[in-house]
PDB file of N, CA and C in Angstrom:
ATOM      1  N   UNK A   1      21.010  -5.233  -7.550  1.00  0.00           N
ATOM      2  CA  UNK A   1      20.360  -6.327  -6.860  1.00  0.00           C
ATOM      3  C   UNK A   1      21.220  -7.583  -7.042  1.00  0.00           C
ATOM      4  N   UNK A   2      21.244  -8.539  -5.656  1.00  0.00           N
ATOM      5  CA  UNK A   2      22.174  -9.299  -6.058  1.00  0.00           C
ATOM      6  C   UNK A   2      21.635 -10.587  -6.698  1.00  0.00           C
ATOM      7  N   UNK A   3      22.540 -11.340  -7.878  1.00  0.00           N
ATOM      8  CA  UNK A   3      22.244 -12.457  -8.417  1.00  0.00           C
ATOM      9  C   UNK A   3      21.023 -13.285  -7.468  1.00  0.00           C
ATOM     10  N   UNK A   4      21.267 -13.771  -6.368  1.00  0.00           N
ATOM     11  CA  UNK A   4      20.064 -14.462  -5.871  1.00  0.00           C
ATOM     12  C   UNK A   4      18.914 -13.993  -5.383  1.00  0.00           C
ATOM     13  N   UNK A   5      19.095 -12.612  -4.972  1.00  0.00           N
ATOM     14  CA  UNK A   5      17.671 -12.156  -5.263  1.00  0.00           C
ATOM     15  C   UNK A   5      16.909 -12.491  -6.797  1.00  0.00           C
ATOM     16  N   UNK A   6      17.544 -11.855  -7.430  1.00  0.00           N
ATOM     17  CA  UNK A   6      16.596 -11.967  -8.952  1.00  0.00           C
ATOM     18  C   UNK A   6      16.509 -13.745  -9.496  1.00  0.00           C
ATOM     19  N   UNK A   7      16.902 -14.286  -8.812  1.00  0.00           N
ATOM     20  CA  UNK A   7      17.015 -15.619  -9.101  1.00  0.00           C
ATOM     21  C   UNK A   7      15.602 -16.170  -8.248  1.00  0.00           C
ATOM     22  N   UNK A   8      15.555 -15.379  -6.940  1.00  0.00           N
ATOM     23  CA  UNK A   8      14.521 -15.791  -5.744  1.00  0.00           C
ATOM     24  C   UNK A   8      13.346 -15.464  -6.028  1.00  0.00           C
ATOM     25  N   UNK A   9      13.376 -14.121  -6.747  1.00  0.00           N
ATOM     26  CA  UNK A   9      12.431 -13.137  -7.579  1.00  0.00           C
ATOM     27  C   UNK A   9      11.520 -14.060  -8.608  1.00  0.00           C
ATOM     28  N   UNK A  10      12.421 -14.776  -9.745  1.00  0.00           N
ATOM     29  CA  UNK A  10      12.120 -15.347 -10.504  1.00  0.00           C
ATOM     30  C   UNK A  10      11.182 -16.866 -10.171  1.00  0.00           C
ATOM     31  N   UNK A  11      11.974 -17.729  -9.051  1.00  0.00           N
ATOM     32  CA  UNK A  11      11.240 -18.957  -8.784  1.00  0.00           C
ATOM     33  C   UNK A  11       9.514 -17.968  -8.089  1.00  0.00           C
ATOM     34  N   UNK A  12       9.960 -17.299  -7.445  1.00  0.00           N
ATOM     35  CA  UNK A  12       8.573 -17.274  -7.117  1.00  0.00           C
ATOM     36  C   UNK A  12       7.355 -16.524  -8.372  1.00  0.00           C
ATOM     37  N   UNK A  13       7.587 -15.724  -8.853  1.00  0.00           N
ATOM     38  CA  UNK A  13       7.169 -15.613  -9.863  1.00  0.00           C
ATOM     39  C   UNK A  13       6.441 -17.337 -11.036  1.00  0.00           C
ATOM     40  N   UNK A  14       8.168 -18.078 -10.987  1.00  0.00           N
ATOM     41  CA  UNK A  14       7.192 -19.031 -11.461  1.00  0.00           C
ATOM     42  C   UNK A  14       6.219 -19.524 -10.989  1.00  0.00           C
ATOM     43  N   UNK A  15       6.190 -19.870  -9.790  1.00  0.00           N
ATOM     44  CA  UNK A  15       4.918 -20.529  -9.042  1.00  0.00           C
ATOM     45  C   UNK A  15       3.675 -19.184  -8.711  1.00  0.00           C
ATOM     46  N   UNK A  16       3.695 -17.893  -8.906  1.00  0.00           N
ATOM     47  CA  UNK A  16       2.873 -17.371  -9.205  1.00  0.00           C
ATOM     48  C   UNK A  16       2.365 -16.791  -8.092  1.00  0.00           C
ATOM     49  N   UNK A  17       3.743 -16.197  -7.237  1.00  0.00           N
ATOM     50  CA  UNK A  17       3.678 -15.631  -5.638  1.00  0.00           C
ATOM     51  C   UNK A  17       4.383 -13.852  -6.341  1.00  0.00           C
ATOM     52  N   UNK A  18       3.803 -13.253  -6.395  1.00  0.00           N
ATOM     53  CA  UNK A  18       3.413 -11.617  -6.642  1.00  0.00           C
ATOM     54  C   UNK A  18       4.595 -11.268  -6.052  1.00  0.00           C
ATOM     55  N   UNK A  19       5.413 -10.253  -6.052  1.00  0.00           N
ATOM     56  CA  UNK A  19       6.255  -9.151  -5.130  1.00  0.00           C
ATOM     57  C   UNK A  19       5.581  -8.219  -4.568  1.00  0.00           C
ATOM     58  N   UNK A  20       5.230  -7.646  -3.776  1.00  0.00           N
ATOM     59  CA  UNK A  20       4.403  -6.711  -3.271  1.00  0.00           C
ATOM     60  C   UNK A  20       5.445  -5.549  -3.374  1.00  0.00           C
ATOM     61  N   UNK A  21       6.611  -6.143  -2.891  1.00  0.00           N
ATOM     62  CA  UNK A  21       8.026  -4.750  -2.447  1.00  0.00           C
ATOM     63  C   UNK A  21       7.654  -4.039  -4.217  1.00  0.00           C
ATOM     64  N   UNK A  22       8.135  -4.947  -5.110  1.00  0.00           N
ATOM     65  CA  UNK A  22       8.321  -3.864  -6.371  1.00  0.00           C
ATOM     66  C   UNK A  22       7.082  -3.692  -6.864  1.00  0.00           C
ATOM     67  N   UNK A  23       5.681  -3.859  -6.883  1.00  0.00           N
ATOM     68  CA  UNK A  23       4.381  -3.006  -7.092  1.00  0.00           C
ATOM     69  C   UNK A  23       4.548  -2.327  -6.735  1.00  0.00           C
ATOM     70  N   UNK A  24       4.688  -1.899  -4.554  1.00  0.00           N
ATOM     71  CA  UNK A  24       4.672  -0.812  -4.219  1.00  0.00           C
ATOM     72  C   UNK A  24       5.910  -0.041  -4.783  1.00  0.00           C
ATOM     73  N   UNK A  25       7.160  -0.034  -4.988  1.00  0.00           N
ATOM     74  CA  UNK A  25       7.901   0.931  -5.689  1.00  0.00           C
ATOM     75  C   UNK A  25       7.369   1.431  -7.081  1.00  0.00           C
ATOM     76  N   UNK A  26       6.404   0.279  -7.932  1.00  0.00           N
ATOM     77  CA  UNK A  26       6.376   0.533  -9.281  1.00  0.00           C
ATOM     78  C   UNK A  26       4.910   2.002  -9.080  1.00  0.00           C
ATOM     79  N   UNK A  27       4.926   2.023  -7.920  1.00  0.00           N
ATOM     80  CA  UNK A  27       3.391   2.730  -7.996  1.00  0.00           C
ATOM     81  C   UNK A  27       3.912   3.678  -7.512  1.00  0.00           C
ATOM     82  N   UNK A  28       5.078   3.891  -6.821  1.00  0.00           N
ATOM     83  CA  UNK A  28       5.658   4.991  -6.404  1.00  0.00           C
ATOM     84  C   UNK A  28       6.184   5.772  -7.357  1.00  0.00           C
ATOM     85  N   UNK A  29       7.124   5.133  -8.297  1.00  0.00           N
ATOM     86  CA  UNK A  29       7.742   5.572  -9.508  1.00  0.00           C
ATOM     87  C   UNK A  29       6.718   6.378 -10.529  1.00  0.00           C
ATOM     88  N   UNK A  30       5.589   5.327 -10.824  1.00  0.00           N
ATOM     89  CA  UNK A  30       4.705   6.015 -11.816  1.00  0.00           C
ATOM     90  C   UNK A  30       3.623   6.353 -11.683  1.00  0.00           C
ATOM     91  N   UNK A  31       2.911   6.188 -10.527  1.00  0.00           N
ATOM     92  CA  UNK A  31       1.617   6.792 -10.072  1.00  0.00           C
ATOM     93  C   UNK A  31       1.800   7.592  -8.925  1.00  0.00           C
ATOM     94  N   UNK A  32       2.933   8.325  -8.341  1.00  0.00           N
ATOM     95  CA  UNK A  32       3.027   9.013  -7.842  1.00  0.00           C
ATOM     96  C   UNK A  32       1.888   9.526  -6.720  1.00  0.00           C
ATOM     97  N   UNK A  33       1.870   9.229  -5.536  1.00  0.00           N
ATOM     98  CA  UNK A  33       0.255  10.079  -5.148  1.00  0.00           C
ATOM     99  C   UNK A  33      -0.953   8.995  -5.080  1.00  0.00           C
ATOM    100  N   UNK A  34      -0.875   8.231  -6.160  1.00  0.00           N
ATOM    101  CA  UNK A  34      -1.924   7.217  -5.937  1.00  0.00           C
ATOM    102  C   UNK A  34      -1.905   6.302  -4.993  1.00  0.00           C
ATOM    103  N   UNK A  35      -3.372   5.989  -4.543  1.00  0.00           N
ATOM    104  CA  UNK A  35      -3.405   4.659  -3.191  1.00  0.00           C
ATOM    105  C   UNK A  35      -2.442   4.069  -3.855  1.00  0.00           C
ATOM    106  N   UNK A  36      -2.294   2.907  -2.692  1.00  0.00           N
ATOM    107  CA  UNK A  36      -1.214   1.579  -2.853  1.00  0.00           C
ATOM    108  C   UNK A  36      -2.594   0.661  -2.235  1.00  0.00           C
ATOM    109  N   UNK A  37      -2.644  -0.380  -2.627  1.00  0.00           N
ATOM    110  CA  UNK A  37      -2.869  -1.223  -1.915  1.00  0.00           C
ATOM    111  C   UNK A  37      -2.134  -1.934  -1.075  1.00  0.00           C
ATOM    112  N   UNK A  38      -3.091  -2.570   0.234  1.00  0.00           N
ATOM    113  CA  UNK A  38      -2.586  -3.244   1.032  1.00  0.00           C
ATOM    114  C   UNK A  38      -1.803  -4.392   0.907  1.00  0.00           C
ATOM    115  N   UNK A  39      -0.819  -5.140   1.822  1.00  0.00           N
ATOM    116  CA  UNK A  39      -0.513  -6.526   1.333  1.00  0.00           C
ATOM    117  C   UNK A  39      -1.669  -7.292   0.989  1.00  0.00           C
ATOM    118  N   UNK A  40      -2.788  -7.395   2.078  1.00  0.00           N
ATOM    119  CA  UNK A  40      -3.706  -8.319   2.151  1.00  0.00           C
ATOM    120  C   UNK A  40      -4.450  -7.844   0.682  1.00  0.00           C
ATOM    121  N   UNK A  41      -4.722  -7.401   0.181  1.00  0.00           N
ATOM    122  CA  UNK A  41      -5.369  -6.595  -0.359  1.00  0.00           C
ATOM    123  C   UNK A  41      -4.511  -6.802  -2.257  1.00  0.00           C
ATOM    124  N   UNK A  42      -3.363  -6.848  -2.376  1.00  0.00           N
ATOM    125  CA  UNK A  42      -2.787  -6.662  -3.159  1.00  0.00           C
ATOM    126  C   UNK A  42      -2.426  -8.210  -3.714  1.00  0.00           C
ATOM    127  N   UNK A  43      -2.616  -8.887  -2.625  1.00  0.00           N
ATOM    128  CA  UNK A  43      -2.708 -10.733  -2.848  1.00  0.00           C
ATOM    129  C   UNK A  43      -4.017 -11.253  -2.875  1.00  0.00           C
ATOM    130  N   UNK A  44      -5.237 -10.770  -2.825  1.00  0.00           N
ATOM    131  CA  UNK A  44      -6.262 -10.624  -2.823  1.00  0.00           C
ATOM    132  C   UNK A  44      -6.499 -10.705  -4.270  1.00  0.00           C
ATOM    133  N   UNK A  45      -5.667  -9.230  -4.804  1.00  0.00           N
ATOM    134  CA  UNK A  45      -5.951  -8.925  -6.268  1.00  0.00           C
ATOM    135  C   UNK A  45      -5.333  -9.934  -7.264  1.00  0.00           C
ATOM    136  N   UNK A  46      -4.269 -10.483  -7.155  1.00  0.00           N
ATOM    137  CA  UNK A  46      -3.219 -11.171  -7.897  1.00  0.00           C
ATOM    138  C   UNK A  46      -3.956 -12.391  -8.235  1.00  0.00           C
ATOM    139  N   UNK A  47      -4.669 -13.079  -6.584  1.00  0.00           N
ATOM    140  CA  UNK A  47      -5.612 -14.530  -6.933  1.00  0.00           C
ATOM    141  C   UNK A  47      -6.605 -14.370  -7.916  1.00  0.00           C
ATOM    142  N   UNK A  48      -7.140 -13.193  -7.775  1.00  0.00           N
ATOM    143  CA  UNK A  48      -8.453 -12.975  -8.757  1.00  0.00           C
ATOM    144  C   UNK A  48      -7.908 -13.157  -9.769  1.00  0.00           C
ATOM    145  N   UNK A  49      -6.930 -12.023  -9.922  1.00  0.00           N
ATOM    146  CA  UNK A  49      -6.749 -11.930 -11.429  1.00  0.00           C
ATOM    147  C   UNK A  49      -6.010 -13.483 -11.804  1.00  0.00           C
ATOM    148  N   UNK A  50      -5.284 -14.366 -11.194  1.00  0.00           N
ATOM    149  CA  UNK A  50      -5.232 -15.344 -11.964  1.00  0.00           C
ATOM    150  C   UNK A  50      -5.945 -15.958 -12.061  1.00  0.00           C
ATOM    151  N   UNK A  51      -6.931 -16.430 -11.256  1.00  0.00           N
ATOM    152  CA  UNK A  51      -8.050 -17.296 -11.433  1.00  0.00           C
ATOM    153  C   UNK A  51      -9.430 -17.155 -12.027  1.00  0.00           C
ATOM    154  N   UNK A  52      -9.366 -16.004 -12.203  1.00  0.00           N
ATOM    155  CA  UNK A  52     -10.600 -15.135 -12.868  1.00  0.00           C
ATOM    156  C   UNK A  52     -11.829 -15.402 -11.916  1.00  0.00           C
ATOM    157  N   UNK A  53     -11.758 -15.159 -10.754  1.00  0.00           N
ATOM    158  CA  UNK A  53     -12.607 -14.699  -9.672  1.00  0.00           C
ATOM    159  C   UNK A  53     -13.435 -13.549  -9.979  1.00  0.00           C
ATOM    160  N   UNK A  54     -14.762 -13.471  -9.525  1.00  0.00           N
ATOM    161  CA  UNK A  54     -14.745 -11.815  -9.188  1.00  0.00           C
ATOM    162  C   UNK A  54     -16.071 -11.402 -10.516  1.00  0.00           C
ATOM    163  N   UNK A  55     -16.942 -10.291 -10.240  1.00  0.00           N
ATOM    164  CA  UNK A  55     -17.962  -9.842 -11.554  1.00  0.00           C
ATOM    165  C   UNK A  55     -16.949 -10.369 -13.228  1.00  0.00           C
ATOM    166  N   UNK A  56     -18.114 -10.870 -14.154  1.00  0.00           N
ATOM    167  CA  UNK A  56     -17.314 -10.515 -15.635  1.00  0.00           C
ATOM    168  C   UNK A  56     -15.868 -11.260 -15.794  1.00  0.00           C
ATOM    169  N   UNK A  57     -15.083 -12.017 -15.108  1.00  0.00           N
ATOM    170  CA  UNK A  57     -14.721 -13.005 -15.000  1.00  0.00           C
ATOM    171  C   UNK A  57     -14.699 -13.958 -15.819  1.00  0.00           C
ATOM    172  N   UNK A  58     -14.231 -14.883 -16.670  1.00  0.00           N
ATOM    173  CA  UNK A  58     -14.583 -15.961 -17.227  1.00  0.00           C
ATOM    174  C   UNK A  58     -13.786 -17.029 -16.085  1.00  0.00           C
ATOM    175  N   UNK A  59     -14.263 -18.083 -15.773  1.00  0.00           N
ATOM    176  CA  UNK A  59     -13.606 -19.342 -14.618  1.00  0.00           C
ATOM    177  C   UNK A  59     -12.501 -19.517 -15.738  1.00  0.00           C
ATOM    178  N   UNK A  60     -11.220 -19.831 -14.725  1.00  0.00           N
ATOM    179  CA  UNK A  60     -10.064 -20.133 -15.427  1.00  0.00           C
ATOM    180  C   UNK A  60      -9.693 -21.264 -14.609  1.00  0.00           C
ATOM    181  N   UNK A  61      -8.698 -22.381 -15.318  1.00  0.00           N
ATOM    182  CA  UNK A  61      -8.460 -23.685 -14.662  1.00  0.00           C
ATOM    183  C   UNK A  61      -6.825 -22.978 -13.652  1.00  0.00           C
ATOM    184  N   UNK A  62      -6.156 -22.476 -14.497  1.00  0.00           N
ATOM    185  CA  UNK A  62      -4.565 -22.093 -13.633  1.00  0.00           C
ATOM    186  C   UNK A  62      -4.225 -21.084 -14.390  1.00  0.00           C
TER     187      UNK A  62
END
């Protein structure tokens, strides 16, 4: 992978924008067979989980 990808990889990460490309490979690699979630669906999950949305949840500020 080239230097500015993983560099591009990284800023977004800091600001807390998910990869969808390497979930779906990471689910390919090790869950073999299992659903994938959707994009919509998979950014869906990422907000929750940072914000603690959702049943059982505790509210989180960031």
């Amino acid at each position: 992978m080239p230097w500015w990808h993983r560099l591009a990889e990284g800023a977004r990460l800091m600001v807390g924008v998910p990869d969808y490309d390497r979930y779906v490979a990471h689910r390919a690699r090790v869950h073999p067979g299992e659903p994938v979630m959707t994009l919509d669906a998979f950014h869906r999950n990422r907000i929750e989980r940072r914000y603690g949305v959702g049943k059982g949840q505790p509210p989180r500020c960031c």
